[in-house]
PDB file of N, CA and C in Angstrom:
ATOM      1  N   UNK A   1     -10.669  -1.239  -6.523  1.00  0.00           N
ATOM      2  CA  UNK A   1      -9.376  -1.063  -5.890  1.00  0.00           C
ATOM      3  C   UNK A   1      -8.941  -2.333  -5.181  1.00  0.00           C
ATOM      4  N   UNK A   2      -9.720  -2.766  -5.286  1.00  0.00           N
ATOM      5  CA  UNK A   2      -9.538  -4.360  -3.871  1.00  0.00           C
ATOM      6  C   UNK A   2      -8.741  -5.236  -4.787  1.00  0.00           C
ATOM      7  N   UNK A   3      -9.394  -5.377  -6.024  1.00  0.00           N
ATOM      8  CA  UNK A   3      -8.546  -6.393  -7.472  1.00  0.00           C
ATOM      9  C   UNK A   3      -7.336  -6.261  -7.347  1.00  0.00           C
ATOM     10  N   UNK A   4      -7.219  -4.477  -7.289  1.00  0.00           N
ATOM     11  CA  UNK A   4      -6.048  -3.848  -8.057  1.00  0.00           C
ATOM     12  C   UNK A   4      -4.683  -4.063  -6.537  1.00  0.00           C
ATOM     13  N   UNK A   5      -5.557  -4.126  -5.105  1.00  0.00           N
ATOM     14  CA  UNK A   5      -4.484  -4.545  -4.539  1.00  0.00           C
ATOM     15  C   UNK A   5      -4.346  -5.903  -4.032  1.00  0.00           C
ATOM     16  N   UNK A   6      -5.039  -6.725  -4.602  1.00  0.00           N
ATOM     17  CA  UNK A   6      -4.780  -7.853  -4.729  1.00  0.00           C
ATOM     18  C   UNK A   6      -3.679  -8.432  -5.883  1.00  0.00           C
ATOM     19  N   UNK A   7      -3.434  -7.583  -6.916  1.00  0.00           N
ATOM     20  CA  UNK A   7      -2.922  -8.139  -7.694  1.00  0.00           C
ATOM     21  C   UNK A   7      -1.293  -8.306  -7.112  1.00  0.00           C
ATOM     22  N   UNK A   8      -1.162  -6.708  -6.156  1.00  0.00           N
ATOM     23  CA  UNK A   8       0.310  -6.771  -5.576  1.00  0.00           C
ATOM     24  C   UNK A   8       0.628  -7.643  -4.646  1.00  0.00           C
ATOM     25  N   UNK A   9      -0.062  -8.624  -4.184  1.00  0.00           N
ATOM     26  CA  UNK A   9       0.204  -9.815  -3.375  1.00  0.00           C
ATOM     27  C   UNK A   9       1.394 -10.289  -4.114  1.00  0.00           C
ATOM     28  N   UNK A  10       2.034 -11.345  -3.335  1.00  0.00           N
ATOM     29  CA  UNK A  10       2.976 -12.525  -4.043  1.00  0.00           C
ATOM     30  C   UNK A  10       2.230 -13.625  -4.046  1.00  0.00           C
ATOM     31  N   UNK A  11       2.472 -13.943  -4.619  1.00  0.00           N
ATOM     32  CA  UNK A  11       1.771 -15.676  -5.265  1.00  0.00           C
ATOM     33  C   UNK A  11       1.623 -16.281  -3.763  1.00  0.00           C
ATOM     34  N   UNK A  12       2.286 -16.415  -2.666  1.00  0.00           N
ATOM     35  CA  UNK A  12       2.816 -17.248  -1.331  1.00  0.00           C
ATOM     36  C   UNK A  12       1.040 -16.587  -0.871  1.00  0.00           C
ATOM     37  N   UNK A  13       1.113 -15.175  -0.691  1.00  0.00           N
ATOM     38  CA  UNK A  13       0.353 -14.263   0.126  1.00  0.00           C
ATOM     39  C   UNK A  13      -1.264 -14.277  -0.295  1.00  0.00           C
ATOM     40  N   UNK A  14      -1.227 -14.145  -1.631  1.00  0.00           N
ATOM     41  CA  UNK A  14      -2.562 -14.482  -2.403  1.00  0.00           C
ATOM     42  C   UNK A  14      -3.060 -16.298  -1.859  1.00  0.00           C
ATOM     43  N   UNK A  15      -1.788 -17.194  -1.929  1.00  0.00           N
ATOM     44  CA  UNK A  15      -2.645 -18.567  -1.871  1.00  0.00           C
ATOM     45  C   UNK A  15      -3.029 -18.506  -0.579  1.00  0.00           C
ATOM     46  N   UNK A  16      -2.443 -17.781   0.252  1.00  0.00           N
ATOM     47  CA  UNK A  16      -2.824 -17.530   1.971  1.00  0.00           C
ATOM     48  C   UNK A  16      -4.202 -17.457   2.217  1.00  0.00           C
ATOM     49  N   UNK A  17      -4.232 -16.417   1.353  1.00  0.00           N
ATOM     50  CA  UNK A  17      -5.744 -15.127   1.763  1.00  0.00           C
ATOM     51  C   UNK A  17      -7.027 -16.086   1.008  1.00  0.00           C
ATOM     52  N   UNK A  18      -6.314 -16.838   0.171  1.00  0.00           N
ATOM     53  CA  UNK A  18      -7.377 -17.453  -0.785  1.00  0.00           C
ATOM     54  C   UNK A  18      -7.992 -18.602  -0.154  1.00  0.00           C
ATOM     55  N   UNK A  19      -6.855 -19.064   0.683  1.00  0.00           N
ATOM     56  CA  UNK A  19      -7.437 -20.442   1.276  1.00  0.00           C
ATOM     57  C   UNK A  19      -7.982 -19.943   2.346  1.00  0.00           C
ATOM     58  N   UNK A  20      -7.916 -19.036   3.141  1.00  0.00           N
ATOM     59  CA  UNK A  20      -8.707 -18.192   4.204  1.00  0.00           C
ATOM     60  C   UNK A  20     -10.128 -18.131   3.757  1.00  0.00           C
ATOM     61  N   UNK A  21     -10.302 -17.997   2.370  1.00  0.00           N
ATOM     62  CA  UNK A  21     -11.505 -16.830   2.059  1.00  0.00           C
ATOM     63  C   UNK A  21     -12.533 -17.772   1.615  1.00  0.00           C
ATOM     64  N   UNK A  22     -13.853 -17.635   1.673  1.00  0.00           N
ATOM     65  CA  UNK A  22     -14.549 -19.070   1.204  1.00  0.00           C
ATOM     66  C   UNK A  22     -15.886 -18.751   0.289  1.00  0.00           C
ATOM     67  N   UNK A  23     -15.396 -18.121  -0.978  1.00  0.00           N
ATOM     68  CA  UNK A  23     -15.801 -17.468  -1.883  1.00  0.00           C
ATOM     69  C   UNK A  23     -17.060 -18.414  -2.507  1.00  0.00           C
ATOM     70  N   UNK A  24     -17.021 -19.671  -2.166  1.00  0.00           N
ATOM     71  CA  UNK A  24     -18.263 -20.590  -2.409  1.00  0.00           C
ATOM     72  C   UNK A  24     -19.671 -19.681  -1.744  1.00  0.00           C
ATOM     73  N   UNK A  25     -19.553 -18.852  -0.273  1.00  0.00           N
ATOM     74  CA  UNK A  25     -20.358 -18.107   0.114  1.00  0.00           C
ATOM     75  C   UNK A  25     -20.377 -16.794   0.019  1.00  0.00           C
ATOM     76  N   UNK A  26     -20.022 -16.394  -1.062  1.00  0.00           N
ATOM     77  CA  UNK A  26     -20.583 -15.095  -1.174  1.00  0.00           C
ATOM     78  C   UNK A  26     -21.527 -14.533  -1.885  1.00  0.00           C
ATOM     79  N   UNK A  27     -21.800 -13.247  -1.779  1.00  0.00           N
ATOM     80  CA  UNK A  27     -22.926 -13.075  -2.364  1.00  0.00           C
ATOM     81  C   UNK A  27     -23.051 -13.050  -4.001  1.00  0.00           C
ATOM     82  N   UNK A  28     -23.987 -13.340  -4.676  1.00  0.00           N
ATOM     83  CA  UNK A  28     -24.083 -13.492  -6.175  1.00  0.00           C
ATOM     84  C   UNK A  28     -23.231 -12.606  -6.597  1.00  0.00           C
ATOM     85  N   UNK A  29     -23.715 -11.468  -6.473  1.00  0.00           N
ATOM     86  CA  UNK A  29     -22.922 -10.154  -7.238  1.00  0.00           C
ATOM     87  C   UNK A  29     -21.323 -10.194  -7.008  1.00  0.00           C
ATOM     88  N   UNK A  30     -20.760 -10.957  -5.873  1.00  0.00           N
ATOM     89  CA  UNK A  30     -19.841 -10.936  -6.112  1.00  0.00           C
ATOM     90  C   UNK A  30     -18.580 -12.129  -5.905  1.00  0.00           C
ATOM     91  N   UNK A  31     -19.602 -13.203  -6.101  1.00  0.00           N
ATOM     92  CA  UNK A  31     -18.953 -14.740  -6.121  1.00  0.00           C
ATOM     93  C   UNK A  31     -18.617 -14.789  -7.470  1.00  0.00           C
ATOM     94  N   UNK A  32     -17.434 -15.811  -7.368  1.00  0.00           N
ATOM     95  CA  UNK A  32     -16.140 -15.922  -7.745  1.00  0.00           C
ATOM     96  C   UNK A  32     -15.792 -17.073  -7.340  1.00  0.00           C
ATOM     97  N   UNK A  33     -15.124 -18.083  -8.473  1.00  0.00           N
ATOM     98  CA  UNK A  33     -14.382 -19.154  -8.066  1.00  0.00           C
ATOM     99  C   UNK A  33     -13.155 -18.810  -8.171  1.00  0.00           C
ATOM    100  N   UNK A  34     -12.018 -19.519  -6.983  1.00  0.00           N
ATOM    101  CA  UNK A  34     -10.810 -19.129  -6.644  1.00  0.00           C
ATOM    102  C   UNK A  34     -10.529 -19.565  -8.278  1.00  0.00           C
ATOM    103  N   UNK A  35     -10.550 -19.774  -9.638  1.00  0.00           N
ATOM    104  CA  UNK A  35      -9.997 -20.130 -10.376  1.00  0.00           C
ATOM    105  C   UNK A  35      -9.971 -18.862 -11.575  1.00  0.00           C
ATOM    106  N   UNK A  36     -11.397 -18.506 -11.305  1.00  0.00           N
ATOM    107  CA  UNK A  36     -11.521 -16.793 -12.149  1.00  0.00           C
ATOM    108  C   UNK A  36     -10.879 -15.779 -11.117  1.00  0.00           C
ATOM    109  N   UNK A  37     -10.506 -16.081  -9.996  1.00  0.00           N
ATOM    110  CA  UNK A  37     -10.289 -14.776  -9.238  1.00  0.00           C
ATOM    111  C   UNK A  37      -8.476 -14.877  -9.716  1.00  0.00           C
ATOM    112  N   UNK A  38      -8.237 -15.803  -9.662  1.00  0.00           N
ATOM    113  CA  UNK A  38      -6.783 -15.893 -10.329  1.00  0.00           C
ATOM    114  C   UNK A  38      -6.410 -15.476 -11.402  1.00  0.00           C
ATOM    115  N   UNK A  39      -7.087 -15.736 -12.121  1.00  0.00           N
ATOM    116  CA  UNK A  39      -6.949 -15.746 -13.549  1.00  0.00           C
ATOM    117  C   UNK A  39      -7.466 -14.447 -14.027  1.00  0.00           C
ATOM    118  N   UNK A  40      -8.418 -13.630 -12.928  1.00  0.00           N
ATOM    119  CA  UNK A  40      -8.606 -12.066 -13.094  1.00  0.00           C
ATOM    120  C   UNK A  40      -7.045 -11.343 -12.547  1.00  0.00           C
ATOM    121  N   UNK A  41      -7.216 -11.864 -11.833  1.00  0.00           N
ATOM    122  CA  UNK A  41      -5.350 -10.993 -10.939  1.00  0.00           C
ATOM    123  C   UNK A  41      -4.314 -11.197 -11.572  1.00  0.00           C
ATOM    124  N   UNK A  42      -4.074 -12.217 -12.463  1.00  0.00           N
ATOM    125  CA  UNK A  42      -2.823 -12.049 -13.559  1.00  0.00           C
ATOM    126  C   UNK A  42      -3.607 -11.292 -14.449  1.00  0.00           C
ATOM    127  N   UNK A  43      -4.633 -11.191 -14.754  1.00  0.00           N
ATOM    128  CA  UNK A  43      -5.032 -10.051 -15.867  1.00  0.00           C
ATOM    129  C   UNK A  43      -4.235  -9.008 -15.381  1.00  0.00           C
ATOM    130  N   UNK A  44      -4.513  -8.414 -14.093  1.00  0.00           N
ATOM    131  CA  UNK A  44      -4.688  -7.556 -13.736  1.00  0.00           C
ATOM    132  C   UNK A  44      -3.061  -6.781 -13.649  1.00  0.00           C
ATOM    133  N   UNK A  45      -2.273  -8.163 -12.966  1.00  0.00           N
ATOM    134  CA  UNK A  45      -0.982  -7.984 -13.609  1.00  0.00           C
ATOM    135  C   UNK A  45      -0.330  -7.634 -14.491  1.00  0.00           C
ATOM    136  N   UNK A  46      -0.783  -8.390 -15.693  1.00  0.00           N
ATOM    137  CA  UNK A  46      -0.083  -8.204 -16.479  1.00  0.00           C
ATOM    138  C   UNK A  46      -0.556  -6.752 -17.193  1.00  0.00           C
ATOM    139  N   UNK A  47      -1.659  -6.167 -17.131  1.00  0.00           N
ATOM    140  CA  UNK A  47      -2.328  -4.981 -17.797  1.00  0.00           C
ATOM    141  C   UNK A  47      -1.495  -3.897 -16.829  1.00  0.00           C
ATOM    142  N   UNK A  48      -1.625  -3.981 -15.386  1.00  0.00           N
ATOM    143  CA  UNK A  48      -1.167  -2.944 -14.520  1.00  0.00           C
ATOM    144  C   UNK A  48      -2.422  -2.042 -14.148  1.00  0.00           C
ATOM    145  N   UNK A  49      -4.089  -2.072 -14.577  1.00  0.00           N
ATOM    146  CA  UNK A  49      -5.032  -1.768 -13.855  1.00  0.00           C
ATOM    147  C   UNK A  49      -6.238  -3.013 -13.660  1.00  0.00           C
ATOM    148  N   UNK A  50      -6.732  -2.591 -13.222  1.00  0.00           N
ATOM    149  CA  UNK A  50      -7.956  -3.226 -12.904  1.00  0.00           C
ATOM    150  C   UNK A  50      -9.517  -2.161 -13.522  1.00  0.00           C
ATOM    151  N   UNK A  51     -10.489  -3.030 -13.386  1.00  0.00           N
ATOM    152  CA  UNK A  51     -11.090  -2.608 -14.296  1.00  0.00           C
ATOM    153  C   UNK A  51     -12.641  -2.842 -13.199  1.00  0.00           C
ATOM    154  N   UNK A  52     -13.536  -1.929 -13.010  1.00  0.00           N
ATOM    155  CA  UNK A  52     -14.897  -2.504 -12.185  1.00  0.00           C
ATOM    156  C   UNK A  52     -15.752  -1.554 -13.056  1.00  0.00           C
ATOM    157  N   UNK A  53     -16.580  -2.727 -13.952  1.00  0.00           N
ATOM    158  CA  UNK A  53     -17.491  -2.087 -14.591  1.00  0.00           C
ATOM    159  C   UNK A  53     -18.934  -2.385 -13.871  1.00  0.00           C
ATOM    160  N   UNK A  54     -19.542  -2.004 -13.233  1.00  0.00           N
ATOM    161  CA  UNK A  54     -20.392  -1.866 -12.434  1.00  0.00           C
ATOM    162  C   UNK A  54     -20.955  -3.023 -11.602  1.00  0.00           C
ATOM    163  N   UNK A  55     -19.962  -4.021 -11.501  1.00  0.00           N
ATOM    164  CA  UNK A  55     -20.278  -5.316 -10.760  1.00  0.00           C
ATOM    165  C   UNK A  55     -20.903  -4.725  -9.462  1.00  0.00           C
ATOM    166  N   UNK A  56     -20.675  -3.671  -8.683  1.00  0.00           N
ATOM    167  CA  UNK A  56     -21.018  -3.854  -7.228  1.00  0.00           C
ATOM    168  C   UNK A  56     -21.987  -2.617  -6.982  1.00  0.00           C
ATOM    169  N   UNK A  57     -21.998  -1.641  -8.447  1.00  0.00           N
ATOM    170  CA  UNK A  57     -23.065  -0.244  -7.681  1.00  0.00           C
ATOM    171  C   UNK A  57     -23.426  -0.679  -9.665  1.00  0.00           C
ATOM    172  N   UNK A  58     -24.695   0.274  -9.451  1.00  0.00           N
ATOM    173  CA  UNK A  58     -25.099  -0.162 -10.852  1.00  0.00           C
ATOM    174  C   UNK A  58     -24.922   1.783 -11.866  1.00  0.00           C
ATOM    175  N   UNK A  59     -23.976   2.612 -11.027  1.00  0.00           N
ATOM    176  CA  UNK A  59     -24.089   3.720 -11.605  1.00  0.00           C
ATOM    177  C   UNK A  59     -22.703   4.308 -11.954  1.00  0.00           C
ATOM    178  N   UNK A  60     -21.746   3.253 -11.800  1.00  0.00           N
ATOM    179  CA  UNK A  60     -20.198   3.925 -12.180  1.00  0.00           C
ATOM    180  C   UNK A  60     -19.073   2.885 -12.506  1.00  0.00           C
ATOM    181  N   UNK A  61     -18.374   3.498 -13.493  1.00  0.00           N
ATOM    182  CA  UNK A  61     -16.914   2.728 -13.471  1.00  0.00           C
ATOM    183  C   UNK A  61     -15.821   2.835 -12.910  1.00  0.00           C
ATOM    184  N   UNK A  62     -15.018   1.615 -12.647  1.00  0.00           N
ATOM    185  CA  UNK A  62     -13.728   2.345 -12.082  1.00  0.00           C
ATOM    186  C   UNK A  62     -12.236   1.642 -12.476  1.00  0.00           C
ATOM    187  N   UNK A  63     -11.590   2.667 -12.858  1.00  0.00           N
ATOM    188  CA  UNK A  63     -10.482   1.938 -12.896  1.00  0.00           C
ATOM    189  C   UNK A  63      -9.283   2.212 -12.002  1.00  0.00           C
ATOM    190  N   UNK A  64      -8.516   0.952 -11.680  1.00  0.00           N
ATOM    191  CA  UNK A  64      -7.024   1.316 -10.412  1.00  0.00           C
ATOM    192  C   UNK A  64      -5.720   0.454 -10.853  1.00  0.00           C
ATOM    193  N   UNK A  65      -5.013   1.491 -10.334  1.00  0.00           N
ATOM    194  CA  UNK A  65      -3.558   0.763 -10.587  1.00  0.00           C
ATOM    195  C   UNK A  65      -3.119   0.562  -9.082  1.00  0.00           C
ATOM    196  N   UNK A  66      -2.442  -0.477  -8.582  1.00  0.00           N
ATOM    197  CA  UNK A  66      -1.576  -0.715  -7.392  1.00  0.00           C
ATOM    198  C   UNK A  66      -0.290  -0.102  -7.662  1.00  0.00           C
ATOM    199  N   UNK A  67       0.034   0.943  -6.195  1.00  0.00           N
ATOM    200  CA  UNK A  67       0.859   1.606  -6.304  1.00  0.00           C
ATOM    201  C   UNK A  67       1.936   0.150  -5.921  1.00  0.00           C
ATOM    202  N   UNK A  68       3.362   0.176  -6.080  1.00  0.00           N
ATOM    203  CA  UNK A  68       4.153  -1.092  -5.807  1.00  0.00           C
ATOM    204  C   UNK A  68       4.333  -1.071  -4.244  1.00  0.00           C
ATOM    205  N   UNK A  69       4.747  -2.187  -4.309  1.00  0.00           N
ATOM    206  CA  UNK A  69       4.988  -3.084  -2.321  1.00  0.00           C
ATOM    207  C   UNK A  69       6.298  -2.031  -1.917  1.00  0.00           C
ATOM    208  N   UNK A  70       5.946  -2.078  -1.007  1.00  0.00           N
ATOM    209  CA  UNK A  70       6.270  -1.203   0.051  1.00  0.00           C
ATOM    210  C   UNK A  70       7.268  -1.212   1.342  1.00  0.00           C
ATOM    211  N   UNK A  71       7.833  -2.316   1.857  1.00  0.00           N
ATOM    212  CA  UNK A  71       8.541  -3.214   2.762  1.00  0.00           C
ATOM    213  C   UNK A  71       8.020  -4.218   2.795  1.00  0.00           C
ATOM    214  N   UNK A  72       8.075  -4.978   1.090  1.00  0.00           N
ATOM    215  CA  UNK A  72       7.371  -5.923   0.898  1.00  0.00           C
ATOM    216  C   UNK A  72       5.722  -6.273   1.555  1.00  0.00           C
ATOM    217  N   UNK A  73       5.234  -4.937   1.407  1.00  0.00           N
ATOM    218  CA  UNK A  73       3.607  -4.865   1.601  1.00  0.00           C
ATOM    219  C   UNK A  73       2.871  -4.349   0.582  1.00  0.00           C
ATOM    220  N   UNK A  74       1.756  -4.564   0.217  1.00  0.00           N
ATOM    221  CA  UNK A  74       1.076  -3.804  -0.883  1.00  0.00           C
ATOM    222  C   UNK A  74       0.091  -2.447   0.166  1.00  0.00           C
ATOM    223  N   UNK A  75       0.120  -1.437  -0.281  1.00  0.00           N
ATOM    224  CA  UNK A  75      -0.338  -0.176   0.250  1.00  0.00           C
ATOM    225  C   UNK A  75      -1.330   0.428  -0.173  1.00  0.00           C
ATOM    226  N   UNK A  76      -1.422   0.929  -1.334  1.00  0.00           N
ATOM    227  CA  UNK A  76      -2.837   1.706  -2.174  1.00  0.00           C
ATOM    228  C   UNK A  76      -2.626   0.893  -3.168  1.00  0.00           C
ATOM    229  N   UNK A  77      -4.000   2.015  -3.962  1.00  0.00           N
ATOM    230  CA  UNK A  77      -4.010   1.783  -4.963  1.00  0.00           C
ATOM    231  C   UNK A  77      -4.740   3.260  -5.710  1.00  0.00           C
ATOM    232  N   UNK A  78      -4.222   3.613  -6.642  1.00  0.00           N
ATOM    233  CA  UNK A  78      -4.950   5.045  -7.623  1.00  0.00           C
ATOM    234  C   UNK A  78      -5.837   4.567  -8.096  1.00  0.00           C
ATOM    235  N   UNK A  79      -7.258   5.538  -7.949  1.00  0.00           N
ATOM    236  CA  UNK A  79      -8.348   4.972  -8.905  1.00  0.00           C
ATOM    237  C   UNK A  79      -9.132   6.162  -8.916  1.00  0.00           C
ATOM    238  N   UNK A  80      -9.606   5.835 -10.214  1.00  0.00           N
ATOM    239  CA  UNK A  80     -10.435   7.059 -10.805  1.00  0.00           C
ATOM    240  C   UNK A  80     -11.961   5.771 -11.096  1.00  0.00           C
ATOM    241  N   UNK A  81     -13.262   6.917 -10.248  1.00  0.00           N
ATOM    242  CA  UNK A  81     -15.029   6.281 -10.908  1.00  0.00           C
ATOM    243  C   UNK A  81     -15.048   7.811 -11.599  1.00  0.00           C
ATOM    244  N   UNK A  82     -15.858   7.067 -12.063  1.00  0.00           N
ATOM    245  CA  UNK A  82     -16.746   7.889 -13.445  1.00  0.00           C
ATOM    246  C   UNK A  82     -18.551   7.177 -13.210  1.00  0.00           C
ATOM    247  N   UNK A  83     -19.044   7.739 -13.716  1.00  0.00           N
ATOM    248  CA  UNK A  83     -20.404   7.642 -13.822  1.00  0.00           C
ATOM    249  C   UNK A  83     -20.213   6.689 -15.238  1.00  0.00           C
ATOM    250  N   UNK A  84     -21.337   5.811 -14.768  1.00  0.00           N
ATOM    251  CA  UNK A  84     -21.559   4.601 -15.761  1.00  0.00           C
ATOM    252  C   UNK A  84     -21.878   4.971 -17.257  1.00  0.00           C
ATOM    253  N   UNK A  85     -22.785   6.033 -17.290  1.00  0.00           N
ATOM    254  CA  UNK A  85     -23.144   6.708 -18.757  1.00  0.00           C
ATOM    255  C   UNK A  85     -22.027   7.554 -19.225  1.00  0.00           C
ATOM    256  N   UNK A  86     -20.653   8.147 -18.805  1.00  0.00           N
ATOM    257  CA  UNK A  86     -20.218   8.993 -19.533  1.00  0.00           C
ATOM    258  C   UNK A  86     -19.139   8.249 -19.889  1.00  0.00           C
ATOM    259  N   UNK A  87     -18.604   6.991 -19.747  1.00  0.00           N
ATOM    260  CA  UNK A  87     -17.580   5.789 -20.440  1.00  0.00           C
ATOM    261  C   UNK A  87     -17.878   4.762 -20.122  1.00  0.00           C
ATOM    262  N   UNK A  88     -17.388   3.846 -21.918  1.00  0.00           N
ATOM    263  CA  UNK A  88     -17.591   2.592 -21.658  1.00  0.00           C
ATOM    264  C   UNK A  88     -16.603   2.018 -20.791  1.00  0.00           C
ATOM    265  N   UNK A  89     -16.508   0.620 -20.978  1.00  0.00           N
ATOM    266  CA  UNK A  89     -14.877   0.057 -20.220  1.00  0.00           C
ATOM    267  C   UNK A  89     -14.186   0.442 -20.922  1.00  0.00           C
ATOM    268  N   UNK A  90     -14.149   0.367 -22.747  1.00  0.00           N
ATOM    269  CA  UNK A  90     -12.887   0.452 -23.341  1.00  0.00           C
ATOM    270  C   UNK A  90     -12.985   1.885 -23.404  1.00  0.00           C
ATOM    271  N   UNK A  91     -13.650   2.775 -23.311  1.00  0.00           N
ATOM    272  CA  UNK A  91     -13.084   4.656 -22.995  1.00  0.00           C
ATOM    273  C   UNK A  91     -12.405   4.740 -22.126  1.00  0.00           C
ATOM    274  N   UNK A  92     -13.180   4.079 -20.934  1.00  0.00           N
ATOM    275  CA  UNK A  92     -12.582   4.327 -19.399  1.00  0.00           C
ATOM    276  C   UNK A  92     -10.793   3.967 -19.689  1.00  0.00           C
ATOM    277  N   UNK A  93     -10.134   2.993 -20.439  1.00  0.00           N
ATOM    278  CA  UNK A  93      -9.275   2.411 -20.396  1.00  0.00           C
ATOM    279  C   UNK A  93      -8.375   3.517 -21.366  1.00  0.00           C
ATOM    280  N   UNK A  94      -8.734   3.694 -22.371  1.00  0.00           N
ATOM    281  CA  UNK A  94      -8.213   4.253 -23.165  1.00  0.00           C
ATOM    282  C   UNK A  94      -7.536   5.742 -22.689  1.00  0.00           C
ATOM    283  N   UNK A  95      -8.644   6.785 -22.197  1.00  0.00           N
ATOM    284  CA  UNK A  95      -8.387   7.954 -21.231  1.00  0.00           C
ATOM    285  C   UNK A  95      -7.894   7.750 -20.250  1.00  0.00           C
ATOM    286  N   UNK A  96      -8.380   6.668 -19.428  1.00  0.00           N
ATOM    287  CA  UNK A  96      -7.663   7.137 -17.803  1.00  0.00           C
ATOM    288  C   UNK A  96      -6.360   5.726 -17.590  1.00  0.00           C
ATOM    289  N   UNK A  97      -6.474   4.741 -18.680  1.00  0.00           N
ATOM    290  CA  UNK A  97      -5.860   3.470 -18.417  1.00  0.00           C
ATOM    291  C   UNK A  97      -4.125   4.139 -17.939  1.00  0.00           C
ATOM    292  N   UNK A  98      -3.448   4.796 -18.609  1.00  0.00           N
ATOM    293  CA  UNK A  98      -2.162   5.034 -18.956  1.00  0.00           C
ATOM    294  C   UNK A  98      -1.817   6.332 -17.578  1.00  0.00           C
ATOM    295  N   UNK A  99      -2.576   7.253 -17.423  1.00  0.00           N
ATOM    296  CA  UNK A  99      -2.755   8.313 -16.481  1.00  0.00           C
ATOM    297  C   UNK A  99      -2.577   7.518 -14.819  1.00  0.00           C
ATOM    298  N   UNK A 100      -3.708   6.581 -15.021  1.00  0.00           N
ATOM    299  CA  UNK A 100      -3.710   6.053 -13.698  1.00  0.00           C
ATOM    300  C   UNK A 100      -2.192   5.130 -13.276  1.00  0.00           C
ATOM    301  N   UNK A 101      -1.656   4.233 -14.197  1.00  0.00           N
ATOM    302  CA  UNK A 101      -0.431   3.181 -14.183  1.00  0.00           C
ATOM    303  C   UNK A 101       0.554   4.685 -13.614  1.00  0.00           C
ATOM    304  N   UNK A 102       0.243   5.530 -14.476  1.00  0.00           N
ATOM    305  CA  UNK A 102       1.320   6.696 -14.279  1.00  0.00           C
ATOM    306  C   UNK A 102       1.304   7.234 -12.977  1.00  0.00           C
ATOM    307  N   UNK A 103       0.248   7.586 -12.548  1.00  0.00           N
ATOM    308  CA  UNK A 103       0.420   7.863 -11.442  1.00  0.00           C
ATOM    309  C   UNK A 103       0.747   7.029 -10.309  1.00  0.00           C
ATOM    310  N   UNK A 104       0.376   5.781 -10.165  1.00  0.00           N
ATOM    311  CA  UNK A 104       0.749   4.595  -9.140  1.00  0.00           C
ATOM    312  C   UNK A 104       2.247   4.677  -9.201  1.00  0.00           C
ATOM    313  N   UNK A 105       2.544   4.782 -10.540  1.00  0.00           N
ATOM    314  CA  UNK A 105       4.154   5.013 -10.534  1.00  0.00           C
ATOM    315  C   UNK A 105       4.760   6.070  -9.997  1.00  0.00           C
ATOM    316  N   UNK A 106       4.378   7.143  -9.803  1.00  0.00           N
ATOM    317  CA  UNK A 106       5.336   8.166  -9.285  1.00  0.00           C
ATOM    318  C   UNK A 106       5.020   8.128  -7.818  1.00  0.00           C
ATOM    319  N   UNK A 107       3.643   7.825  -7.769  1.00  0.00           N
ATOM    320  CA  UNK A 107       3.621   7.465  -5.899  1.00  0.00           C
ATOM    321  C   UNK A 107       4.143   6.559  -5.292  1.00  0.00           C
ATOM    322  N   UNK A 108       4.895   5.743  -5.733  1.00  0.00           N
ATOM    323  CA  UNK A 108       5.681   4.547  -5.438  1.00  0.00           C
ATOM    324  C   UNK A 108       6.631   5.018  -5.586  1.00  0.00           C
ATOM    325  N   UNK A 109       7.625   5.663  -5.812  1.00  0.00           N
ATOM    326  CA  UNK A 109       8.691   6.297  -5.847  1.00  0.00           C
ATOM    327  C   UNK A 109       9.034   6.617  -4.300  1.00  0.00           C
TER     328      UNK A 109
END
């Protein structure tokens, strides 16, 4: 969910948080150079979910959509885990990919 509301940043707000953040120290599992973390968040954009295949717990997937900005704020985000054995990424995407965008959408309304 963190991707997925990162992606609703504006470009201004993301370079903010990015130059704040000092991703050279973090931990393995979840270091990141500011150059893949970019280049994951226009993924993420342009798809409309995000995708966590077990980078941070080793027993579930998850996928989220960012519901849209808010008074120009980003707010939630919809997300559905699943247990790691009952979908791959591309199931997870396929079943819940379109459900989840859908729903971020009507909660943004």
């Amino acid at each position: 969910m963190g991707l997925a509301l990162l992606s609703s940043l504006l470009d201004s707000e993301l370079e903010s948080l990015l130059s704040d953040m000092r991703l050279e120290d973090a931990e393995p599992a979840t270091s990141a150079s500011e150059a893949s973390l970019i280049e994951e968040i226009e993924r993420i954009r342009q798809a409309g979910i995000a995708l966590n295949d077990e980078e941070h717990t080793t027993d579930a997937r998850s996928i989220a959509a960012p519901l849209m900005r808010w008074l120009d704020k980003p707010i939630l985000a919809v997300a559905i885990t699943t247990p790691a054995g009952s979908y791959t990424t591309e199931e997870l995407v396929a079943r819940f990919g379109e459900p989840v965008r859908h729903a971020a959408q009507l909660l943004s309304v």
